[in-house]
C-alpha atoms as a PDB file:
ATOM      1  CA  UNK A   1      -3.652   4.843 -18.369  1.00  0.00           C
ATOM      2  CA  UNK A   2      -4.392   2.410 -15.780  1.00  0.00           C
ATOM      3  CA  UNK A   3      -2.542   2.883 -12.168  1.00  0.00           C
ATOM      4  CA  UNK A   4      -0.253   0.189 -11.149  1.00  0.00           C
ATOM      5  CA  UNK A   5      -0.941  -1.167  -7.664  1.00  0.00           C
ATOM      6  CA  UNK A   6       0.896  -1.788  -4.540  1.00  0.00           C
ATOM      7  CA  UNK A   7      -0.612  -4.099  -1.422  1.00  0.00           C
ATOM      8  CA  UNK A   8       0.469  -3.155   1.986  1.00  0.00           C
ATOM      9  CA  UNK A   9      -0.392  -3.650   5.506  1.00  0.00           C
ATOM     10  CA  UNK A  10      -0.850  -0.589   7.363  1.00  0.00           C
ATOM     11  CA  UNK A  11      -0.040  -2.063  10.787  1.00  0.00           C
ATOM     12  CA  UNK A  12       2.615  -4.368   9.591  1.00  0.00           C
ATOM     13  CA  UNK A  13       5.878  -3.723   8.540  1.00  0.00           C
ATOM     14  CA  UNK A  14       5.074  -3.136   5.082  1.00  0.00           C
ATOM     15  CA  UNK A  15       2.646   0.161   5.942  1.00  0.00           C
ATOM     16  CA  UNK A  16       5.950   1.768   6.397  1.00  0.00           C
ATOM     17  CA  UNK A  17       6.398   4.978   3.961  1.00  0.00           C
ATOM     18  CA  UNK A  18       9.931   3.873   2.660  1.00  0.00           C
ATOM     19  CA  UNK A  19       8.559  -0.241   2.328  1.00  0.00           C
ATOM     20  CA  UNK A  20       5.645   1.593   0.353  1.00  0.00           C
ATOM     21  CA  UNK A  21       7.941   4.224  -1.923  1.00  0.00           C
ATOM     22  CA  UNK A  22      10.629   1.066  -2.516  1.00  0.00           C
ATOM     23  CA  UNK A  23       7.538  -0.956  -3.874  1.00  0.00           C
ATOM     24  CA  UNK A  24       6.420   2.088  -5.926  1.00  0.00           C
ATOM     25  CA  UNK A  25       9.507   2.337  -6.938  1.00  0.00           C
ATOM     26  CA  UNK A  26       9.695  -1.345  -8.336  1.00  0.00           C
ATOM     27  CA  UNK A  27       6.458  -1.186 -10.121  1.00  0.00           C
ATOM     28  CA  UNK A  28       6.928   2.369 -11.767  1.00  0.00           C
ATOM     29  CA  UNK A  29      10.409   1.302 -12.834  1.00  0.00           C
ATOM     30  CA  UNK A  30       8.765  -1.423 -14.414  1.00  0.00           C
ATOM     31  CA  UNK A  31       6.751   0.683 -16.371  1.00  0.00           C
ATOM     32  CA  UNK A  32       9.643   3.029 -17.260  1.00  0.00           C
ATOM     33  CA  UNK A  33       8.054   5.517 -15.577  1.00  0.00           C
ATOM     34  CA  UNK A  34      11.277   6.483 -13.072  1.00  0.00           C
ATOM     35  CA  UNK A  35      10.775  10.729 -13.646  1.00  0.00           C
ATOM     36  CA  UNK A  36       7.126   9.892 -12.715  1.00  0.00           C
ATOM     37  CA  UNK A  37       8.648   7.696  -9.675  1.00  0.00           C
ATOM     38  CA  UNK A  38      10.975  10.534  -8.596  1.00  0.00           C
ATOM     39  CA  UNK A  39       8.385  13.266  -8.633  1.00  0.00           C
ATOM     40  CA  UNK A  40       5.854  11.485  -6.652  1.00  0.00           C
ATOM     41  CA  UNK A  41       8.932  10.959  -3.703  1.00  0.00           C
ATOM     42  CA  UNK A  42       9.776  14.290  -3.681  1.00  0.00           C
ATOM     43  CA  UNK A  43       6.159  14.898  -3.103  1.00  0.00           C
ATOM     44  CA  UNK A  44       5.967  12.228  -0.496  1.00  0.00           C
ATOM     45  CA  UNK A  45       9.510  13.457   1.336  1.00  0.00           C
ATOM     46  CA  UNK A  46       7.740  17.033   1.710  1.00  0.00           C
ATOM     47  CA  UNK A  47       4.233  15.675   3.056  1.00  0.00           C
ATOM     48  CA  UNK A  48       3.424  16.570   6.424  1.00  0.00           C
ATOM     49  CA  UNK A  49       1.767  13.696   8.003  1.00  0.00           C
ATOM     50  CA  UNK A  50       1.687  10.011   6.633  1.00  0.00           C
ATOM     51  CA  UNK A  51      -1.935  10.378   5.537  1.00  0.00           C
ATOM     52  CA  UNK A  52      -0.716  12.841   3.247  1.00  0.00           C
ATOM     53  CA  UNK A  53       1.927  11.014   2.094  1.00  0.00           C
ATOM     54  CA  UNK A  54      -0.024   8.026   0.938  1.00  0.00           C
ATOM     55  CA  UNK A  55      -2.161  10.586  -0.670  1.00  0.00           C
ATOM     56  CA  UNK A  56       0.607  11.681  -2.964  1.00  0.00           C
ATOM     57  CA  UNK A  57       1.275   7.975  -3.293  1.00  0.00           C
ATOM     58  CA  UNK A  58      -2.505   7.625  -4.625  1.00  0.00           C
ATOM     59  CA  UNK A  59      -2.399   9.937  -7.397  1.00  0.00           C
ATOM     60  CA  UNK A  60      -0.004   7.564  -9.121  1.00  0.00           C
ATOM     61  CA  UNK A  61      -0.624   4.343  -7.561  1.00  0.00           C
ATOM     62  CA  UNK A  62      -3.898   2.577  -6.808  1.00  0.00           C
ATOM     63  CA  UNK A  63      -2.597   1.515  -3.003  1.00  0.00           C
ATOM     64  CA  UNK A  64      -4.424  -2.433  -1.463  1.00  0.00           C
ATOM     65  CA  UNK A  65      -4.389  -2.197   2.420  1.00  0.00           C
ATOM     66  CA  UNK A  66      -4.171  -5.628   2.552  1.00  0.00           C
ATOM     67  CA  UNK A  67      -4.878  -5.706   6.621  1.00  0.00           C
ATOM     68  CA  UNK A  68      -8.907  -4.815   5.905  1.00  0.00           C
ATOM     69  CA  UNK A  69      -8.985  -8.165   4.128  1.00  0.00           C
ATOM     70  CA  UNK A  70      -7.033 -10.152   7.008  1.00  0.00           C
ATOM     71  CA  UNK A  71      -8.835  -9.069   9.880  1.00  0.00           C
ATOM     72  CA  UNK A  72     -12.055  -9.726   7.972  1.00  0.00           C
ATOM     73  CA  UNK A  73     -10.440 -13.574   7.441  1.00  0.00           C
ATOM     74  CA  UNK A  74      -9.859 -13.465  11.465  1.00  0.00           C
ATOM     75  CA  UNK A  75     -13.528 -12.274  12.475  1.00  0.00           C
ATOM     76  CA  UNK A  76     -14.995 -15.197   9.773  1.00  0.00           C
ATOM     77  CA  UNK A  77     -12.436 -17.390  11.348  1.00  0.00           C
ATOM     78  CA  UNK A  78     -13.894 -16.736  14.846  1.00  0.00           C
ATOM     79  CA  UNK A  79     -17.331 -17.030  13.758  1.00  0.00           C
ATOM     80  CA  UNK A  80     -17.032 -20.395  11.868  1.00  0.00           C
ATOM     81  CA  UNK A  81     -18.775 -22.934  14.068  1.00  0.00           C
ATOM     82  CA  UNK A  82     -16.544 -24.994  16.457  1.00  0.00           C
ATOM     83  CA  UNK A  83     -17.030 -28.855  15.440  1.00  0.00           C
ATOM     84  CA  UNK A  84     -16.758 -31.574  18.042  1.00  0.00           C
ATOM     85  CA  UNK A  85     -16.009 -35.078  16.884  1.00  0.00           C
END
């Protein structure tokens, strides 16, 4: 079965752990999956460090850090040549 997936940005407001779990929780309810939800919060709740917690997330959900792909649009952006008219 193919993972649902969930974009976030991990040094924006959505990188939070409870912005993540509520989308999880959207996209797993979707699927009638809501046990499957439940067990992977408990597992989050109990994690020790945030890393770990988005590793619990992971086995579940396939998790987009969506922040890799802006700051790669800001370095292009800077690099685009400046034109003068």
């Amino acid at each position: 079965m193919k993972k649902p997936i969930v974009r976030f940005d991990i040094s924006g407001p959505s990188g939070n752990i409870f912005d993540i779990l509520g989308q999880c929780s959207k996209v797993l309810r979707k699927e009638h999956r809501i046990n499957d939800f439940n067990l992977m919060r408990d597992r989050v709740i109990t994690a020790s460090s945030y890393k770990d917690a988005l590793a619990e997330i992971r086995l579940d959900i396939d998790l987009i850090d969506i922040s890799e792909d802006q700051n790669e649009n800001r370095r292009n952006d800077r690099m685009k040549p400046i034109t003068v008219r």
